[in-house]
N, C-alpha and C. Protein backbone atom coordinates (compact mmCIF):
# COMPACT_ATOMS: atom_id res chain seq x y z
N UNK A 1 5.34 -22.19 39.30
CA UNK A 1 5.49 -23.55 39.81
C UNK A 1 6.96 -23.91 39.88
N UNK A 2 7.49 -24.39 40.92
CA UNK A 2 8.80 -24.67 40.79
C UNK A 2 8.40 -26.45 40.93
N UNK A 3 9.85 -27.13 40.21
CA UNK A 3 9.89 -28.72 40.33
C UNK A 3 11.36 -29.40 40.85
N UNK A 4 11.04 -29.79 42.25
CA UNK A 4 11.88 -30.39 42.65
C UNK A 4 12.68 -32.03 42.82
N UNK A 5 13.67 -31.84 42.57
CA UNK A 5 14.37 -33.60 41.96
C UNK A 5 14.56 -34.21 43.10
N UNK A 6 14.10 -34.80 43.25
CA UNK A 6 15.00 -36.15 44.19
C UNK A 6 15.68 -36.93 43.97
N UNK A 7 16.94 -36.99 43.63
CA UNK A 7 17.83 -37.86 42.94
C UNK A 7 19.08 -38.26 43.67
N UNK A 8 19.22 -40.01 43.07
CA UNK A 8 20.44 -40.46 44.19
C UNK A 8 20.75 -41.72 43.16
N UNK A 9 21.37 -41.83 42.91
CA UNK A 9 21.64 -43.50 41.82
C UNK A 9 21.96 -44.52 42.63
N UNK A 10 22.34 -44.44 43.85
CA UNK A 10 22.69 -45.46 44.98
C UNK A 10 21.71 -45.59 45.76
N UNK A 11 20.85 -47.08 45.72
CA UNK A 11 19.29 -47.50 45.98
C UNK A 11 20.05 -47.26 47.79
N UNK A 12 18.56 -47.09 48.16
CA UNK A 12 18.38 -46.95 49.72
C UNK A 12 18.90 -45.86 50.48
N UNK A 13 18.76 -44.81 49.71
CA UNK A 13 19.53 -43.49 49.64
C UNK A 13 18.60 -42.70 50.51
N UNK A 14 16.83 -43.02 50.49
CA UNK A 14 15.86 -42.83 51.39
C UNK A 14 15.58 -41.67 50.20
N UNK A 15 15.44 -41.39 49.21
CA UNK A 15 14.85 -40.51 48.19
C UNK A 15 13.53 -40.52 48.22
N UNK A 16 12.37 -41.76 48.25
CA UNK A 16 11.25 -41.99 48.49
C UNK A 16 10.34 -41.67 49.69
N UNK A 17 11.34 -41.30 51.10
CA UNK A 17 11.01 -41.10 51.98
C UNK A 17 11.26 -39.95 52.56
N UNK A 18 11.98 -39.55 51.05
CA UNK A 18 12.35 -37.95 51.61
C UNK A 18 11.21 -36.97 50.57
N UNK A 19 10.73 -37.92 49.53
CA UNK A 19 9.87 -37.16 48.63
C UNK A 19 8.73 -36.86 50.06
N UNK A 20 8.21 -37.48 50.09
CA UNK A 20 7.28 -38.02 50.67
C UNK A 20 7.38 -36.58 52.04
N UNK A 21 7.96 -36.69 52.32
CA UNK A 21 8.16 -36.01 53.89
C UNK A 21 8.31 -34.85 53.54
N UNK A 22 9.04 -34.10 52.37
CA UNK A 22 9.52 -32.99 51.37
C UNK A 22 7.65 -32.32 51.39
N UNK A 23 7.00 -33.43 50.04
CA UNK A 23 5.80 -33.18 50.01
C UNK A 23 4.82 -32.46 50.97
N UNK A 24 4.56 -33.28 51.31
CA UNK A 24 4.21 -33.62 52.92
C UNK A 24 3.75 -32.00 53.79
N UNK A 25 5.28 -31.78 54.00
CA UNK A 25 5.85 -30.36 54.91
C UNK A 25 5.42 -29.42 53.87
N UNK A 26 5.28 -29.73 52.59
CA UNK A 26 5.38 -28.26 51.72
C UNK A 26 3.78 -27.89 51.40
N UNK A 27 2.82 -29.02 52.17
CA UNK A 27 1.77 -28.64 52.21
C UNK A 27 1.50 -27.92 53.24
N UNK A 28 1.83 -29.01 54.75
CA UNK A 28 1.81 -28.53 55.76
C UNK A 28 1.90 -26.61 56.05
N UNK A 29 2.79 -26.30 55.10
CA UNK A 29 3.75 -24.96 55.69
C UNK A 29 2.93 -23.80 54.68
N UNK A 30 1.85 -24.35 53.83
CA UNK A 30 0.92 -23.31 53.05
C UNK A 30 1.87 -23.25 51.86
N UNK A 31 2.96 -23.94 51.32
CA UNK A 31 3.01 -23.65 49.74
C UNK A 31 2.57 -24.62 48.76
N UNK A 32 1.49 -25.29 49.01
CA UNK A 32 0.79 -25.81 48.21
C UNK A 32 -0.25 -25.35 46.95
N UNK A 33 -0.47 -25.62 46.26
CA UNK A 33 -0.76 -27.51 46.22
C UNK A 33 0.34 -28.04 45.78
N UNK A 34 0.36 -29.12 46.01
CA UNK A 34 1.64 -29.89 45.99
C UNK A 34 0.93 -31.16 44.99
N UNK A 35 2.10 -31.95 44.27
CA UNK A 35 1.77 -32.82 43.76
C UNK A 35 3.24 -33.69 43.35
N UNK A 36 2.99 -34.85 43.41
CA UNK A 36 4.27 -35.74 43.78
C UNK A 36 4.06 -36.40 42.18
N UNK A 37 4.85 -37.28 41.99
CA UNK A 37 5.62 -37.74 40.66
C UNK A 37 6.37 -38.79 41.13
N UNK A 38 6.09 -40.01 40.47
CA UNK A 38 7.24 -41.22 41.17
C UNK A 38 7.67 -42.03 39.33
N UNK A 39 8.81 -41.25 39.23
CA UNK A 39 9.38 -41.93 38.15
C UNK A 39 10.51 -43.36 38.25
N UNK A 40 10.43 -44.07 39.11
CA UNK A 40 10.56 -45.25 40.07
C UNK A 40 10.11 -46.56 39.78
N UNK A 41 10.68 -47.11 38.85
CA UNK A 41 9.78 -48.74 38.21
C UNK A 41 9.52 -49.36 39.62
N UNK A 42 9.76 -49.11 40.60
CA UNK A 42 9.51 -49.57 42.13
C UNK A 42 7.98 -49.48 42.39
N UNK A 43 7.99 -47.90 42.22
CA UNK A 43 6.51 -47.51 42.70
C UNK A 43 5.87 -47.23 43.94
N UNK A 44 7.75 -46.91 45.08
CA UNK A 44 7.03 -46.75 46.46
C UNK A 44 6.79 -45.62 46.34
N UNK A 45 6.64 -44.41 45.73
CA UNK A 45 5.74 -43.06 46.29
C UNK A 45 4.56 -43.34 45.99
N UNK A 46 4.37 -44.15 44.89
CA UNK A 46 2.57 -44.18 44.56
C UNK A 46 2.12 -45.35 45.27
N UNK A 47 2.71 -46.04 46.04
CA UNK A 47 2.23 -47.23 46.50
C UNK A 47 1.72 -46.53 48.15
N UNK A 48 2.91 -45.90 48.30
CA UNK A 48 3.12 -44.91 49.86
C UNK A 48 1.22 -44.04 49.76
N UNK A 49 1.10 -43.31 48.54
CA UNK A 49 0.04 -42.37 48.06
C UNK A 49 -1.50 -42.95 48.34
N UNK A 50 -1.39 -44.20 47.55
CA UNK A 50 -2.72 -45.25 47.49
C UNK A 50 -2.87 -45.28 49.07
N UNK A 51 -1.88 -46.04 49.97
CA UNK A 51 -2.70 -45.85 51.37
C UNK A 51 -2.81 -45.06 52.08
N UNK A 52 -2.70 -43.52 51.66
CA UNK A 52 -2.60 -42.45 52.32
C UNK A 52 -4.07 -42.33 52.64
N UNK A 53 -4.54 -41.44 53.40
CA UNK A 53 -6.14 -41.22 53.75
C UNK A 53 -6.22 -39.59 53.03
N UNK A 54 -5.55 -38.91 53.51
CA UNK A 54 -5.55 -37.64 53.16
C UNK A 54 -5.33 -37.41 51.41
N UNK A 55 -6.05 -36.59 50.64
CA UNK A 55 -5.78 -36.06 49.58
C UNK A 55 -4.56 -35.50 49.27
N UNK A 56 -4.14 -35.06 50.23
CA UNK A 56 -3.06 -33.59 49.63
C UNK A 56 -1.72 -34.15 50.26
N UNK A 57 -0.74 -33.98 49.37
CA UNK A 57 -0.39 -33.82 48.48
C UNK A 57 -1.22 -34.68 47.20
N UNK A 58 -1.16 -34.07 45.86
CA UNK A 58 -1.90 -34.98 45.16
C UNK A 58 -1.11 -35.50 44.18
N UNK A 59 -1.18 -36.86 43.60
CA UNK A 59 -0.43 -37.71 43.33
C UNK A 59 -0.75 -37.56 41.70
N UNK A 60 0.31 -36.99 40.97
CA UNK A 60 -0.04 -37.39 39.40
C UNK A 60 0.73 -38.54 38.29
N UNK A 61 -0.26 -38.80 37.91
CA UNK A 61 0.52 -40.66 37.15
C UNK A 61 1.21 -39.49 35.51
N UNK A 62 2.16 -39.72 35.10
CA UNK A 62 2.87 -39.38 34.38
C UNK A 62 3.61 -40.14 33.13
N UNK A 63 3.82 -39.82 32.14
CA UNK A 63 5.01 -40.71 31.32
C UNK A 63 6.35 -39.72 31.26
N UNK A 64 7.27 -40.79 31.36
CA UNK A 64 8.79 -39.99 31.04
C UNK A 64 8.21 -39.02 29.52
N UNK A 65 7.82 -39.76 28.37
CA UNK A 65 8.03 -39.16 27.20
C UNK A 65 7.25 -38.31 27.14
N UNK A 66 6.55 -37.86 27.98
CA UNK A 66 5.64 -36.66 27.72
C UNK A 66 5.39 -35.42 29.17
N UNK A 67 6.65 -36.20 29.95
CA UNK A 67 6.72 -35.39 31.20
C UNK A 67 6.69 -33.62 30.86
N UNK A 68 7.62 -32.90 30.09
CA UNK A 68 7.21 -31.52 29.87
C UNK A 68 5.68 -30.98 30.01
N UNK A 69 4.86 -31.82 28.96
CA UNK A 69 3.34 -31.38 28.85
C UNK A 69 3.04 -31.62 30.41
N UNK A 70 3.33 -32.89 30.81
CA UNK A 70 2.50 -33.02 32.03
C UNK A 70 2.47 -31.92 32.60
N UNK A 71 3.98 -31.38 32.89
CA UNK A 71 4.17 -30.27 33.85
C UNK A 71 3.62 -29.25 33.75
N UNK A 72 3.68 -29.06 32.48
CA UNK A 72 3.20 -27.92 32.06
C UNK A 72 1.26 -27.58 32.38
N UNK A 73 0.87 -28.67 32.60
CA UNK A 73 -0.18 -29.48 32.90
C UNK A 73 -0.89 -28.85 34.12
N UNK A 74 0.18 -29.39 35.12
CA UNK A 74 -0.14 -29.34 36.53
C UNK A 74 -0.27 -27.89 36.52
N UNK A 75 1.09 -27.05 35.68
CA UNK A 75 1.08 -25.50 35.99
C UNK A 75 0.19 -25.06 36.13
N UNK A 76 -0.46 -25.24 34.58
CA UNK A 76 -2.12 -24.63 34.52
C UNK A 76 -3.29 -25.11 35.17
N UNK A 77 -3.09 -26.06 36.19
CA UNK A 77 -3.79 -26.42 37.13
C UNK A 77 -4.08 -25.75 38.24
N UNK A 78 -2.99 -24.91 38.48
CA UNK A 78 -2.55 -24.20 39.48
C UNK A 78 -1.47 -25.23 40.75
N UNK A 79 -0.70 -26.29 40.50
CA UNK A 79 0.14 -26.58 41.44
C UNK A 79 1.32 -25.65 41.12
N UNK A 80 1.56 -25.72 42.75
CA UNK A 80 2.67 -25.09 43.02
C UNK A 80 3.86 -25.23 43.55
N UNK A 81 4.51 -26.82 43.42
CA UNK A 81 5.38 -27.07 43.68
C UNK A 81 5.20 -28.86 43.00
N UNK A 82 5.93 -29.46 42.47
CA UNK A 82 6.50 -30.68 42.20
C UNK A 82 7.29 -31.51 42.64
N UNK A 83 7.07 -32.71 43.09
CA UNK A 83 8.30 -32.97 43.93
C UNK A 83 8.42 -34.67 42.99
N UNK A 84 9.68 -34.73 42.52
CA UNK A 84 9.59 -35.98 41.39
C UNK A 84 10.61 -36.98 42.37
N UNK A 85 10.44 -38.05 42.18
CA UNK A 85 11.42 -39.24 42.99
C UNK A 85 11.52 -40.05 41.93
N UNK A 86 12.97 -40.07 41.72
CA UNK A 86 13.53 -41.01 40.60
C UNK A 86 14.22 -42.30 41.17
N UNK A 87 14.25 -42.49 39.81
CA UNK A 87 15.10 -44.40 39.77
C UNK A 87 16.47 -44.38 40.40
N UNK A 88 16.90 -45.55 41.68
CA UNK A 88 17.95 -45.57 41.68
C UNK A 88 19.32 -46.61 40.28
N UNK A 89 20.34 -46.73 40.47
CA UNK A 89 20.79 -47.56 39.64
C UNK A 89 21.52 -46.95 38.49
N UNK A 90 22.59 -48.12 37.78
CA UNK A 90 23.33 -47.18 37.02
C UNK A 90 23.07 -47.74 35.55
N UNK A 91 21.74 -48.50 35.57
CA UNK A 91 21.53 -49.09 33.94
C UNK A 91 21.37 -48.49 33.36
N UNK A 92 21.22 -48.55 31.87
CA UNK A 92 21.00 -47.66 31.08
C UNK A 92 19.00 -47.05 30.76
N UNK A 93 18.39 -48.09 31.57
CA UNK A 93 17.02 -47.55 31.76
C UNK A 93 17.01 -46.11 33.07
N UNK A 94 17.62 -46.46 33.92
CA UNK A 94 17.35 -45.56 34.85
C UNK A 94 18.42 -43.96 34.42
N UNK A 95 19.40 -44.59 33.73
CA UNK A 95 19.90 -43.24 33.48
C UNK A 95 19.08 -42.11 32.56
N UNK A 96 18.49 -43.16 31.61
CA UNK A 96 17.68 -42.68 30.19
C UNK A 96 16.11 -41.56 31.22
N UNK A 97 15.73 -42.13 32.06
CA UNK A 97 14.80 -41.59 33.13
C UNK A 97 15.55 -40.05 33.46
N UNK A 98 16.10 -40.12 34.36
CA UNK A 98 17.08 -39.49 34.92
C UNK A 98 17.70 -38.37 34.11
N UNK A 99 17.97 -38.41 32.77
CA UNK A 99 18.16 -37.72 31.73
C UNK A 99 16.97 -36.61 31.25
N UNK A 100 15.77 -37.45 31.35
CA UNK A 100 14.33 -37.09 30.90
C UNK A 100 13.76 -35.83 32.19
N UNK A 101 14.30 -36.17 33.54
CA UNK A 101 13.62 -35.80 33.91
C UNK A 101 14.30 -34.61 34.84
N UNK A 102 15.90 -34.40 34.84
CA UNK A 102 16.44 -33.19 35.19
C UNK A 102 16.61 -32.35 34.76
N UNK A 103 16.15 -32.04 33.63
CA UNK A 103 16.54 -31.08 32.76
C UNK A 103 14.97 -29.80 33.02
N UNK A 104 13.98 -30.16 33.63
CA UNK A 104 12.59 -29.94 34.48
C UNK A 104 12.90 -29.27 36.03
N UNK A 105 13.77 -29.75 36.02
CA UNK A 105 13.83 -29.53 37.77
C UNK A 105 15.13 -27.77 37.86
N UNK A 106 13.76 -27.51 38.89
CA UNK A 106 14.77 -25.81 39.85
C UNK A 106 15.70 -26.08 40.42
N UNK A 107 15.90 -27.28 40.95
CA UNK A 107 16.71 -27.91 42.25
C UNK A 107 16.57 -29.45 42.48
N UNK A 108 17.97 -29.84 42.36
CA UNK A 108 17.97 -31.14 42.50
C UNK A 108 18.60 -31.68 43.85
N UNK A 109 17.96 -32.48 44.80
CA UNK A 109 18.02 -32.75 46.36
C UNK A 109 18.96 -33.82 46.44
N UNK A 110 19.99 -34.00 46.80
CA UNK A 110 21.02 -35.56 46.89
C UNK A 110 20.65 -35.62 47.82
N UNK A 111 19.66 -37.04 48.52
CA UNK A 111 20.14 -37.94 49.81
C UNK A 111 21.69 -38.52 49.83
N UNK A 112 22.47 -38.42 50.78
CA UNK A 112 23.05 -39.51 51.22
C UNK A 112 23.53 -39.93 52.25
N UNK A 113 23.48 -40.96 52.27
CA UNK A 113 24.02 -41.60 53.76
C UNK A 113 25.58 -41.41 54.33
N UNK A 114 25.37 -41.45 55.64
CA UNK A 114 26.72 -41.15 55.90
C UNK A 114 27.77 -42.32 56.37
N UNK A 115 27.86 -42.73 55.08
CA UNK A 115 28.73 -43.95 54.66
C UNK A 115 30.21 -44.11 53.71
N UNK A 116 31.10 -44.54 53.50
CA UNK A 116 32.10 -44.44 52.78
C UNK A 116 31.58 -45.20 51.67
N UNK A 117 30.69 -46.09 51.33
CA UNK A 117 30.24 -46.65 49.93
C UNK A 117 29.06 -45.34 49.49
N UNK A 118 28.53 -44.67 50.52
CA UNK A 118 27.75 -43.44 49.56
C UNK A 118 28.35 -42.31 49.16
N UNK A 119 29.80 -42.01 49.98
CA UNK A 119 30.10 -41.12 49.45
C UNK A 119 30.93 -41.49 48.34
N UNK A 120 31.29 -42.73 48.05
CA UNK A 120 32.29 -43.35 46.85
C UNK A 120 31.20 -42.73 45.64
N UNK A 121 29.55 -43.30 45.71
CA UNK A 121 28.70 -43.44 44.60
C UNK A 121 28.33 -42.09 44.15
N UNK A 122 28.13 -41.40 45.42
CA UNK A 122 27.65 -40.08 44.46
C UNK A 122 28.37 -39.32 43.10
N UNK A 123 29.48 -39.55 42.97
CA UNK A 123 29.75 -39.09 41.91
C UNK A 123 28.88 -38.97 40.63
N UNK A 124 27.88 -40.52 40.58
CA UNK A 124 27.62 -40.83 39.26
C UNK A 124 26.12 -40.15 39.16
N UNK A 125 25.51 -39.45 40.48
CA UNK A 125 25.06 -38.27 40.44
C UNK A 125 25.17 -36.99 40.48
N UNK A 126 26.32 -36.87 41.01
CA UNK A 126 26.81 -35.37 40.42
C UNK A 126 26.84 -35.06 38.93
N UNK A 127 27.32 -36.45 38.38
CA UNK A 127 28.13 -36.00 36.80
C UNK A 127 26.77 -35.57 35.94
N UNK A 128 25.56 -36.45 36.38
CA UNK A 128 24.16 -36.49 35.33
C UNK A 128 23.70 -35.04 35.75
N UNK A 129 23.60 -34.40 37.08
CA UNK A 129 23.12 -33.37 37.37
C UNK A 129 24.10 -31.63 36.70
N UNK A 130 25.11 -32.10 36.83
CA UNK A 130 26.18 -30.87 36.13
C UNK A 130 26.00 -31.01 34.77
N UNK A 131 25.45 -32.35 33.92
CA UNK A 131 25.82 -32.07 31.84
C UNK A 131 24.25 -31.66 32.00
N UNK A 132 23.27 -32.12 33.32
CA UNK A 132 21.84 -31.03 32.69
C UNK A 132 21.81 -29.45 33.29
N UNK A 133 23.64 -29.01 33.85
CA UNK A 133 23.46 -28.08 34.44
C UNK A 133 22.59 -27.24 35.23
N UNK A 134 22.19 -28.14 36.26
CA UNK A 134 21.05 -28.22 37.27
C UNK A 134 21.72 -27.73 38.98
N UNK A 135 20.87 -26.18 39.68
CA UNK A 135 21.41 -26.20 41.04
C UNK A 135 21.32 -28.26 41.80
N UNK A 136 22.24 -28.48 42.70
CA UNK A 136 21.80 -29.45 43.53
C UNK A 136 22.25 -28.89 45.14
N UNK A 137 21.70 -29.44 45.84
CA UNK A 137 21.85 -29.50 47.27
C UNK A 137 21.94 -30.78 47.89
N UNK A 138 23.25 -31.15 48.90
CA UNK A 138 22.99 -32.57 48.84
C UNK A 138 22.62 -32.60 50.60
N UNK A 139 21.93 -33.33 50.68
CA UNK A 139 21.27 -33.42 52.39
C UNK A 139 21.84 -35.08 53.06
N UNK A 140 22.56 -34.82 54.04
CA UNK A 140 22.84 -36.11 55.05
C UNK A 140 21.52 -36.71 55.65
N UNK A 141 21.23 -38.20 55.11
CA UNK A 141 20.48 -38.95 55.29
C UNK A 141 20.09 -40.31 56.03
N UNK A 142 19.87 -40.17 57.11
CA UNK A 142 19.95 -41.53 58.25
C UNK A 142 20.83 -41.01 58.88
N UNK A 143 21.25 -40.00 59.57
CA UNK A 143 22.26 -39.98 60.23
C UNK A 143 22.14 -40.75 61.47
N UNK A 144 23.67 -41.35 62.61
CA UNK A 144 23.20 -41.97 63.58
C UNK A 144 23.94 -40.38 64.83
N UNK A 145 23.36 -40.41 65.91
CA UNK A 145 23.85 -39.52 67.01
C UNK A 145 24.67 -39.77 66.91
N UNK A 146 25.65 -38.38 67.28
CA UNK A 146 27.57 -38.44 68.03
C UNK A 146 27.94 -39.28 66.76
N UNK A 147 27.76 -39.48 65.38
CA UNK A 147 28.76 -40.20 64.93
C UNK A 147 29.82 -39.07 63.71
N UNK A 148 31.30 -39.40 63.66
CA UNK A 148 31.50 -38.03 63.34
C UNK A 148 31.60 -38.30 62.00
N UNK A 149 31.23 -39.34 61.55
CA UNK A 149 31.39 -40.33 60.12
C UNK A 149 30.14 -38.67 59.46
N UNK A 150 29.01 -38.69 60.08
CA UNK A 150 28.31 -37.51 59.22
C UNK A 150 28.87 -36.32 58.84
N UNK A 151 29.73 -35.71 59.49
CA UNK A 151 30.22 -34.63 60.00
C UNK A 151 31.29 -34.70 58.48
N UNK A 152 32.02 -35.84 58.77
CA UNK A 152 33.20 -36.03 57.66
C UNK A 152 32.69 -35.87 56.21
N UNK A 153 31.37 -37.00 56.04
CA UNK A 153 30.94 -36.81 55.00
C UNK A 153 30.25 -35.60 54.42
N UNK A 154 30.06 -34.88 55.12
CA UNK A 154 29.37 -33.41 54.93
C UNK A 154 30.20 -32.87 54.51
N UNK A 155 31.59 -32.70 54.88
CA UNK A 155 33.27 -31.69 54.48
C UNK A 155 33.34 -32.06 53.58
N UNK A 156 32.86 -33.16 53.25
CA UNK A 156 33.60 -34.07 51.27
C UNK A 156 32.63 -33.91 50.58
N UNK A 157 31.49 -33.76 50.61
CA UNK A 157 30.51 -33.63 50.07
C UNK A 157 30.43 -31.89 49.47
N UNK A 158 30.29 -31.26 50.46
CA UNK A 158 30.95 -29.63 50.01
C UNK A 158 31.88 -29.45 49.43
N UNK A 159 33.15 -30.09 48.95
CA UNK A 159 33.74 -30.11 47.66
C UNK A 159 33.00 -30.19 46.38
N UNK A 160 32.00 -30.31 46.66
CA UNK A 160 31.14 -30.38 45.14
C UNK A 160 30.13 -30.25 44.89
N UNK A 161 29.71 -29.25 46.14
CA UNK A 161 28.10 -28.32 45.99
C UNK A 161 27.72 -27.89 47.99
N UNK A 162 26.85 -27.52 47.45
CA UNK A 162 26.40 -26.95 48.77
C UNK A 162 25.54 -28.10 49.54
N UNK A 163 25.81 -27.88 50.84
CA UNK A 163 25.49 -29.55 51.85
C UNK A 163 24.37 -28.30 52.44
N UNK A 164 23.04 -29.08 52.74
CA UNK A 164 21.80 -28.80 53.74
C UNK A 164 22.66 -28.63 54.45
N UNK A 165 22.62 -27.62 55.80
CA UNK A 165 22.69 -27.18 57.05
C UNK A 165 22.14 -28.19 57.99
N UNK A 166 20.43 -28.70 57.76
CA UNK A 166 19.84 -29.86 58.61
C UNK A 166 20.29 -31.42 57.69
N UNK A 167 20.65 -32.00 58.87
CA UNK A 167 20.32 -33.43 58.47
C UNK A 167 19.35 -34.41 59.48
N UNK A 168 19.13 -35.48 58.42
CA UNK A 168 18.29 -36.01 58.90
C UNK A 168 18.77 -36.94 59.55
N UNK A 169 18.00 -37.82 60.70
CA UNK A 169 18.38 -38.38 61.31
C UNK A 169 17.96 -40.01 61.30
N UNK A 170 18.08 -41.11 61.90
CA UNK A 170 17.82 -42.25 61.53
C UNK A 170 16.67 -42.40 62.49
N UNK A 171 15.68 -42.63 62.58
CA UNK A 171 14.46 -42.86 63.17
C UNK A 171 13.56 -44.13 62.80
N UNK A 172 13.16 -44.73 63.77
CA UNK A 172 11.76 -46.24 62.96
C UNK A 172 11.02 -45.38 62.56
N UNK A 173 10.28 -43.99 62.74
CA UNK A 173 9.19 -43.49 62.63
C UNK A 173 9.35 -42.84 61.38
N UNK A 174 10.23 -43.08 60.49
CA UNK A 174 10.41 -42.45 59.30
C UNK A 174 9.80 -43.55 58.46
N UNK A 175 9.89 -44.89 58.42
CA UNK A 175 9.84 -45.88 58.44
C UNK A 175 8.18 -46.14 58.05
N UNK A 176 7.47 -46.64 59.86
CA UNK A 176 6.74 -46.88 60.20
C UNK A 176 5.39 -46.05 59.89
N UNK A 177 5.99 -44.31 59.78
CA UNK A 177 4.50 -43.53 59.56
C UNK A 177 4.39 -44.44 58.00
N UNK A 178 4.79 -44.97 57.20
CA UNK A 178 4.42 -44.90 55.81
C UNK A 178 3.53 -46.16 55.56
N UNK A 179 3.23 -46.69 57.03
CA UNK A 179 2.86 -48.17 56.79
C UNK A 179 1.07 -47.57 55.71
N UNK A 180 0.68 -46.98 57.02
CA UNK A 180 -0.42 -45.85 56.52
C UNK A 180 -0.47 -44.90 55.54
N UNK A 181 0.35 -45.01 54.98
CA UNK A 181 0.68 -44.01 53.68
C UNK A 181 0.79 -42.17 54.92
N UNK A 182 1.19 -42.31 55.76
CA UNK A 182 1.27 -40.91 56.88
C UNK A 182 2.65 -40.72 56.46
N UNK A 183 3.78 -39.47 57.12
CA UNK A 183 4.60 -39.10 57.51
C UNK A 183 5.09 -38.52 58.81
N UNK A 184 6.56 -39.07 58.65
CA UNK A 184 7.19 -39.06 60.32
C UNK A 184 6.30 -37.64 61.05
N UNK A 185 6.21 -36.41 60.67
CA UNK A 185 5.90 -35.27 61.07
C UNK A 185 4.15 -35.35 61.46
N UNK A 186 3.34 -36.30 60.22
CA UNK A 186 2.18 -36.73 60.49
C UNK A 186 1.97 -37.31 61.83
N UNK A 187 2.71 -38.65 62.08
CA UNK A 187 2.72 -39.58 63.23
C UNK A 187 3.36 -38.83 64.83
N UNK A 188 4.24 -38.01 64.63
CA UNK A 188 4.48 -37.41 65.81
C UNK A 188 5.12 -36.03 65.13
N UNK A 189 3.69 -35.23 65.23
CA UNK A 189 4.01 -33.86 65.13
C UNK A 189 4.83 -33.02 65.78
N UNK A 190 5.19 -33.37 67.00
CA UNK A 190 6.27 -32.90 67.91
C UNK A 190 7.36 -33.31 67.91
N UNK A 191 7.56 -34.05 67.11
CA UNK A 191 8.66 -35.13 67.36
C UNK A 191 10.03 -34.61 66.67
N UNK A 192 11.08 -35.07 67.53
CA UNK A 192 12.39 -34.73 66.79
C UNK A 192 12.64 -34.54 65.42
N UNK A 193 11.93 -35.48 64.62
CA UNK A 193 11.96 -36.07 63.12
C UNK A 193 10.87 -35.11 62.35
N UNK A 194 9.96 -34.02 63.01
CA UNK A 194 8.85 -33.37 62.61
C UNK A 194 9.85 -32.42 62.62
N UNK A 195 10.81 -31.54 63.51
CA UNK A 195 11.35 -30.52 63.70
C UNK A 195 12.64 -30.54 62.48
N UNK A 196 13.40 -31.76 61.83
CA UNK A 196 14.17 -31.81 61.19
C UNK A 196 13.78 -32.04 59.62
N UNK A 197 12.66 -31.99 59.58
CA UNK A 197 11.87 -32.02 58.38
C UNK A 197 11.35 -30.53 57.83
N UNK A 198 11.06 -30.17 59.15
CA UNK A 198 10.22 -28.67 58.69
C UNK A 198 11.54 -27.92 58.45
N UNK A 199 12.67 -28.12 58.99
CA UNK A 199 13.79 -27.06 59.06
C UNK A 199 14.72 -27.56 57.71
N UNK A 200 14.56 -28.19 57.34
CA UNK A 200 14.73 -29.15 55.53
C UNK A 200 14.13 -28.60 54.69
N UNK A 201 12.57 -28.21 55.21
CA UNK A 201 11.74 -27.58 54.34
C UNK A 201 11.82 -26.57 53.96
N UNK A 202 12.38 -25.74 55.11
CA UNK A 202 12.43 -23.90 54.94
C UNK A 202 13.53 -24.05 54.36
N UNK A 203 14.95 -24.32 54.57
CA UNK A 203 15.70 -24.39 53.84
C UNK A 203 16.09 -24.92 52.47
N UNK A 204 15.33 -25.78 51.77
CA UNK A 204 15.20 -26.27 50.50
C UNK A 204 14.24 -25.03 49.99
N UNK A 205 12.96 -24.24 50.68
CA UNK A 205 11.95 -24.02 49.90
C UNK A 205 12.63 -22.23 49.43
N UNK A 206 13.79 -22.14 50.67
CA UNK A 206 14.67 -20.97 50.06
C UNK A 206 15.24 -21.03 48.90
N UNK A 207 15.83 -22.18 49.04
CA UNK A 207 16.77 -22.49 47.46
C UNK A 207 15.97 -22.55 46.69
N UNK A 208 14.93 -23.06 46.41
CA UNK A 208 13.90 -22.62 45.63
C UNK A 208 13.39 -21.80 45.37
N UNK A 209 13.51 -20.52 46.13
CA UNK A 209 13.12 -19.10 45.45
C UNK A 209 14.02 -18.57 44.96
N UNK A 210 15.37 -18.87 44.92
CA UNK A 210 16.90 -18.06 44.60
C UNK A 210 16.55 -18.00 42.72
């Protein structure tokens, strides 16, 4: 079983919507079963889950203080992949989370936007992911067309780990599939946003076998 992090301390980072779509594809693509984790006092992956129609990915309710067993849990269940979405924020509740729950993870996923206030913040996820000495990969998130602001932030960002190859792009339908508890790739399987997801997928699900 491998367990993958979704982690970003700067809210609206799209971590929830990348679990989700992560999930999602990693059923889609036959390495399932899959099972999601929303350590998130928010509660949009399990809120996203409840109106889903489909079973799979399957959604497990968890405690921070006993997250190891859980996992260990699912193992012997037979899942085969984890995908956890954490708290944004720099309080001392969400760090204490965040603490609990990287030290579990094969690979930890940075969203970020391609912004000069996201690339200011990430630091204060790099620093939590290097003292649990954890691989990360950080992936460009919302990108807009032709803007070279992504491009820049990708060069600065590779100063301090390895940047996804795909980024994602800014779409309503990233959005909108979740009204239904669906995903962008669900709602338009053909769609630009289906093709940049699956190519996210193969490439994260590599780093995951390394």
């Amino acid at each position: 079983m491998q367990t993958l992090v979704i982690a970003s301390r700067k809210g609206g980072a799209g971590k929830t919507t990348l679990s989700r779509s992560i999930g999602v594809m990693a059923e889609i693509s036959g390495a399932g079963p899959v099972a999601l984790i929303d350590t998130d006092e928010q509660a949009g992956l399990a809120m996203w889950w409840n109106a889903r129609e489909s079973q799979t990915p399957v959604f497990a309710s968890v405690t921070i203080d006993n997250l190891k067993s859980h996992l260990e849990s699912l193992r012997n269940a037979g899942i085969k992949l984890v995908v956890i979405d954490t708290p944004p924020g720099l309080n001392s509740e969400s760090t204490a989370t965040l603490e609990a729950v990287l030290p579990n993870a094969n690979l930890v996923l940075i969203p970020v936007r391609p912004s000069p206030d996201d690339l200011r913040s990430v630091g204060a996820t790099i620093q939590l992911v290097e003292q649990a000495k954890k691989r990360m990969v950080f992936v460009i998130n919302g990108a807009a067309n032709r803007a070279s602001i992504s491009s820049k932030v990708a060069i600065e960002l590779s100063q301090h780990g390895t940047v996804a190859p795909v980024m994602l792009f800014q779409r309503t339908v990233f959005a909108t599939s979740g009204i239904d508890g669906r995903t962008a790739q669900e709602v338009e399987p053909n769609g630009n946003s289906a093709k940049e997801v699956a190519e996210l997928w193969e490439y994260v699900s590599a780093q995951l076998r390394k």
